[in-house]
N, C-alpha and C. Protein backbone atom coordinates (compact mmCIF):
# COMPACT_ATOMS: atom_id res chain seq x y z
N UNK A 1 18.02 2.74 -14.43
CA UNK A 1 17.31 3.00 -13.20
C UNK A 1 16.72 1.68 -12.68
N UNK A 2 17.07 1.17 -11.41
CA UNK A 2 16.56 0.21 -11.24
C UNK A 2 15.24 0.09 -10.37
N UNK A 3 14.25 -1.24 -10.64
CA UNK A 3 13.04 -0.69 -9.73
C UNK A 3 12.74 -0.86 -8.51
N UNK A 4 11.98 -0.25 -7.83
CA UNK A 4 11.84 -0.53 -6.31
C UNK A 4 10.33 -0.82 -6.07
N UNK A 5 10.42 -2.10 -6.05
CA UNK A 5 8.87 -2.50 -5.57
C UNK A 5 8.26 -2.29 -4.10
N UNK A 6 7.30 -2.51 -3.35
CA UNK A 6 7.06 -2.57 -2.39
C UNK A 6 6.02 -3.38 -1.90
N UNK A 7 5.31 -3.68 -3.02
CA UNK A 7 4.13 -4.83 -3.00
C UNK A 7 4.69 -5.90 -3.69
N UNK A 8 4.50 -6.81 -3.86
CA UNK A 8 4.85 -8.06 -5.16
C UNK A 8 3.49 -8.56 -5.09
N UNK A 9 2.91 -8.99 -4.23
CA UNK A 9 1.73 -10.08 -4.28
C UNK A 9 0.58 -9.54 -4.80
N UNK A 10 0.32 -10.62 -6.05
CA UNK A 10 -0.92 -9.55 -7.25
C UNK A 10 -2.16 -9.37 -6.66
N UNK A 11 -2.56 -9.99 -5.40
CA UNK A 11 -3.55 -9.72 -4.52
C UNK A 11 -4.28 -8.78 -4.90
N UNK A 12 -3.35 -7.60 -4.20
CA UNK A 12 -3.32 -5.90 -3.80
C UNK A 12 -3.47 -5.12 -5.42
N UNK A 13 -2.95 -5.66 -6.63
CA UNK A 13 -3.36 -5.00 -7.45
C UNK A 13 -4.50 -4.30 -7.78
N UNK A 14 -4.15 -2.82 -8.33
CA UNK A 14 -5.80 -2.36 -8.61
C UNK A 14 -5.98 -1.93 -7.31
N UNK A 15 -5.65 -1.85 -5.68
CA UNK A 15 -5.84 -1.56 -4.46
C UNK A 15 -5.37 -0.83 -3.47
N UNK A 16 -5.48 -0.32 -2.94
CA UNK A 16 -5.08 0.61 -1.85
C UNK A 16 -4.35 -0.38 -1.00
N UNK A 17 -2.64 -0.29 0.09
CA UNK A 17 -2.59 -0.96 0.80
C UNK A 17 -1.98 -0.32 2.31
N UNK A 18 -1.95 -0.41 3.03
CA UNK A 18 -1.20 0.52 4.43
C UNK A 18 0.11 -0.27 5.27
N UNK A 19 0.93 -0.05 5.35
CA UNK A 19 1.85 0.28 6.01
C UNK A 19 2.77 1.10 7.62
N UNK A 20 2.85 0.21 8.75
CA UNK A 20 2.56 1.25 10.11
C UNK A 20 3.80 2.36 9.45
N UNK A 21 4.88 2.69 8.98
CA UNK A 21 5.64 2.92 8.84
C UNK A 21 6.29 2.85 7.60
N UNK A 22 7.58 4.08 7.17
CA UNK A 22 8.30 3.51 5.87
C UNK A 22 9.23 2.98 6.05
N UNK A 23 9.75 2.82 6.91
CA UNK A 23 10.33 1.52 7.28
C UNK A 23 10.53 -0.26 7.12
N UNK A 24 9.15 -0.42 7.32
CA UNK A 24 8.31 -1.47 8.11
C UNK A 24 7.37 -1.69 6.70
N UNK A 25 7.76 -2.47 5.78
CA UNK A 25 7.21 -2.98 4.68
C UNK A 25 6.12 -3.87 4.78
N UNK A 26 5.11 -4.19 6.12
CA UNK A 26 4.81 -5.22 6.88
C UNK A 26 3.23 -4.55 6.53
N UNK A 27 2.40 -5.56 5.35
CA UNK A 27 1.17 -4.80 5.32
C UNK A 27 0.31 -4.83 6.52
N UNK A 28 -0.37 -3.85 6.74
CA UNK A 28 -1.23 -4.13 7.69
C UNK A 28 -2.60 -4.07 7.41
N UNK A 29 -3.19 -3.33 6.08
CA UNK A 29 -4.21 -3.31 6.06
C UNK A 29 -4.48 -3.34 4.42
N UNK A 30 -5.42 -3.42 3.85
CA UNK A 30 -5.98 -3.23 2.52
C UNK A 30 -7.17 -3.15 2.33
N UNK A 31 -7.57 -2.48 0.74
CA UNK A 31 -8.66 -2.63 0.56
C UNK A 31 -8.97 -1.25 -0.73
N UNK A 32 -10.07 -1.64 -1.19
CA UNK A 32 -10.51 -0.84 -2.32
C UNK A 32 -10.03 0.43 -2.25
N UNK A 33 -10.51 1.42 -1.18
CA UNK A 33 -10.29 2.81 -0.92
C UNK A 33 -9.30 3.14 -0.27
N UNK A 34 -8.74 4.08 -0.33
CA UNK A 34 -7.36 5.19 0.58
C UNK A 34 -8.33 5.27 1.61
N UNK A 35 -9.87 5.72 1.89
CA UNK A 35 -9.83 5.87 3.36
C UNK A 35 -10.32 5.10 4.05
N UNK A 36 -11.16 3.62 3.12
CA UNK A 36 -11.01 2.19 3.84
C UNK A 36 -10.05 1.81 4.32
N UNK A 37 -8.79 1.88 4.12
CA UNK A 37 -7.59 1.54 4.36
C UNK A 37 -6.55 2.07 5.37
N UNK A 38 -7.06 3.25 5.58
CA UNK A 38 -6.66 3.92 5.99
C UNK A 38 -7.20 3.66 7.85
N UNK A 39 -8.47 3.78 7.89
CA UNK A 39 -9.00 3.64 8.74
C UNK A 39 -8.96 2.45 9.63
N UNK A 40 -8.58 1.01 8.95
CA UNK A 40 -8.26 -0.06 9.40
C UNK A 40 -6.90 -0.10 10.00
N UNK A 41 -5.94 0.75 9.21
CA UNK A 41 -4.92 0.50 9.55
C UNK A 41 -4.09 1.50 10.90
N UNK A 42 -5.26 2.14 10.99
CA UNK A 42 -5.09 3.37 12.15
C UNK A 42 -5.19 2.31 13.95
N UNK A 43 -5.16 1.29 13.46
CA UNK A 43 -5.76 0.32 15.03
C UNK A 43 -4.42 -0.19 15.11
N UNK A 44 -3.14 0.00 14.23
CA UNK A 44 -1.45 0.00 13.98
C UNK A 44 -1.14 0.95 14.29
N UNK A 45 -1.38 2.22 13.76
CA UNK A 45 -0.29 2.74 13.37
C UNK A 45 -1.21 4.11 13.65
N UNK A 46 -0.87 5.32 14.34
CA UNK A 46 -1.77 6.69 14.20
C UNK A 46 -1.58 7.31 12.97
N UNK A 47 -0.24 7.26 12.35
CA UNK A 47 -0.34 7.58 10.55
C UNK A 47 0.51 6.34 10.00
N UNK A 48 -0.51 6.12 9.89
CA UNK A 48 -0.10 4.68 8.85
C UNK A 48 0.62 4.89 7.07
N UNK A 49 1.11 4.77 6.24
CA UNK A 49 1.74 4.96 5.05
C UNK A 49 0.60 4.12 4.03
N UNK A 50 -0.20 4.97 3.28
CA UNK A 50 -1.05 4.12 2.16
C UNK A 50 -0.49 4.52 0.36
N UNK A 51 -0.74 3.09 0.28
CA UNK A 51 -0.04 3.72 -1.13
C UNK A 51 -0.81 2.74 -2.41
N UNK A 52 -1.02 2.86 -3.40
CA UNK A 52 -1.88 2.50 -4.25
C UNK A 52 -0.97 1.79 -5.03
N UNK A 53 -1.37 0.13 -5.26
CA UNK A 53 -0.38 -0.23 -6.12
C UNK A 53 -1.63 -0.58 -7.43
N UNK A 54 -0.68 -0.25 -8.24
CA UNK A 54 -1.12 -0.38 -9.62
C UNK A 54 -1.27 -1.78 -10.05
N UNK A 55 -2.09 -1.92 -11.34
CA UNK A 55 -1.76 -3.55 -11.56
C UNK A 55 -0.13 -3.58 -12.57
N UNK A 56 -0.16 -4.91 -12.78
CA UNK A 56 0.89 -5.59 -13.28
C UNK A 56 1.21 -4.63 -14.77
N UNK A 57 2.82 -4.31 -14.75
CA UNK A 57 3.00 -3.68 -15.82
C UNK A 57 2.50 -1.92 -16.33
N UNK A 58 2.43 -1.63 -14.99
CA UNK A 58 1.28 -0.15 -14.70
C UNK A 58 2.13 0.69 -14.80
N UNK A 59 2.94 1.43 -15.02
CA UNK A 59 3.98 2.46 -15.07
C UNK A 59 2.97 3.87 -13.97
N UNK A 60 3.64 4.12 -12.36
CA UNK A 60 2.65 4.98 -11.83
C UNK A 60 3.71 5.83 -11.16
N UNK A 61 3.69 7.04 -11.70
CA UNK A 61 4.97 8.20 -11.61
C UNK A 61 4.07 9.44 -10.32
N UNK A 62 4.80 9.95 -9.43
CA UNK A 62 4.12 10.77 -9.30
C UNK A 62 5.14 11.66 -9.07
């Protein structure tokens, strides 16, 4: 199975990040919380895509 990242930059680890689109891999917003993040990134996007990246080596299944 091969993997599919969507973050790389260890920045965002441990963090919430948003996305206008799934498309459009193009962060637009971040930050501690899903609805910090969320809310910033709504001045993009009216549903923006948030997704929580784990830190380094995090195995996160849902």
């Amino acid at each position: 199975m091969d993997n599919f990242v969507l973050v790389k930059d260890p920045k965002y680890e441990g963090g919430y990040v948003a996305f206008t689109s799934v498309t459009d891999h193009t962060i637009v917003a971040s930050g501690k919380t899903r609805k910090e993040v969320r809310e910033k990134a709504k001045k993009f996007s009216p549903n923006p895509m948030v997704f929580f990246v784990p830190a380094k080596d995090l195995s996160f299944c849902f």
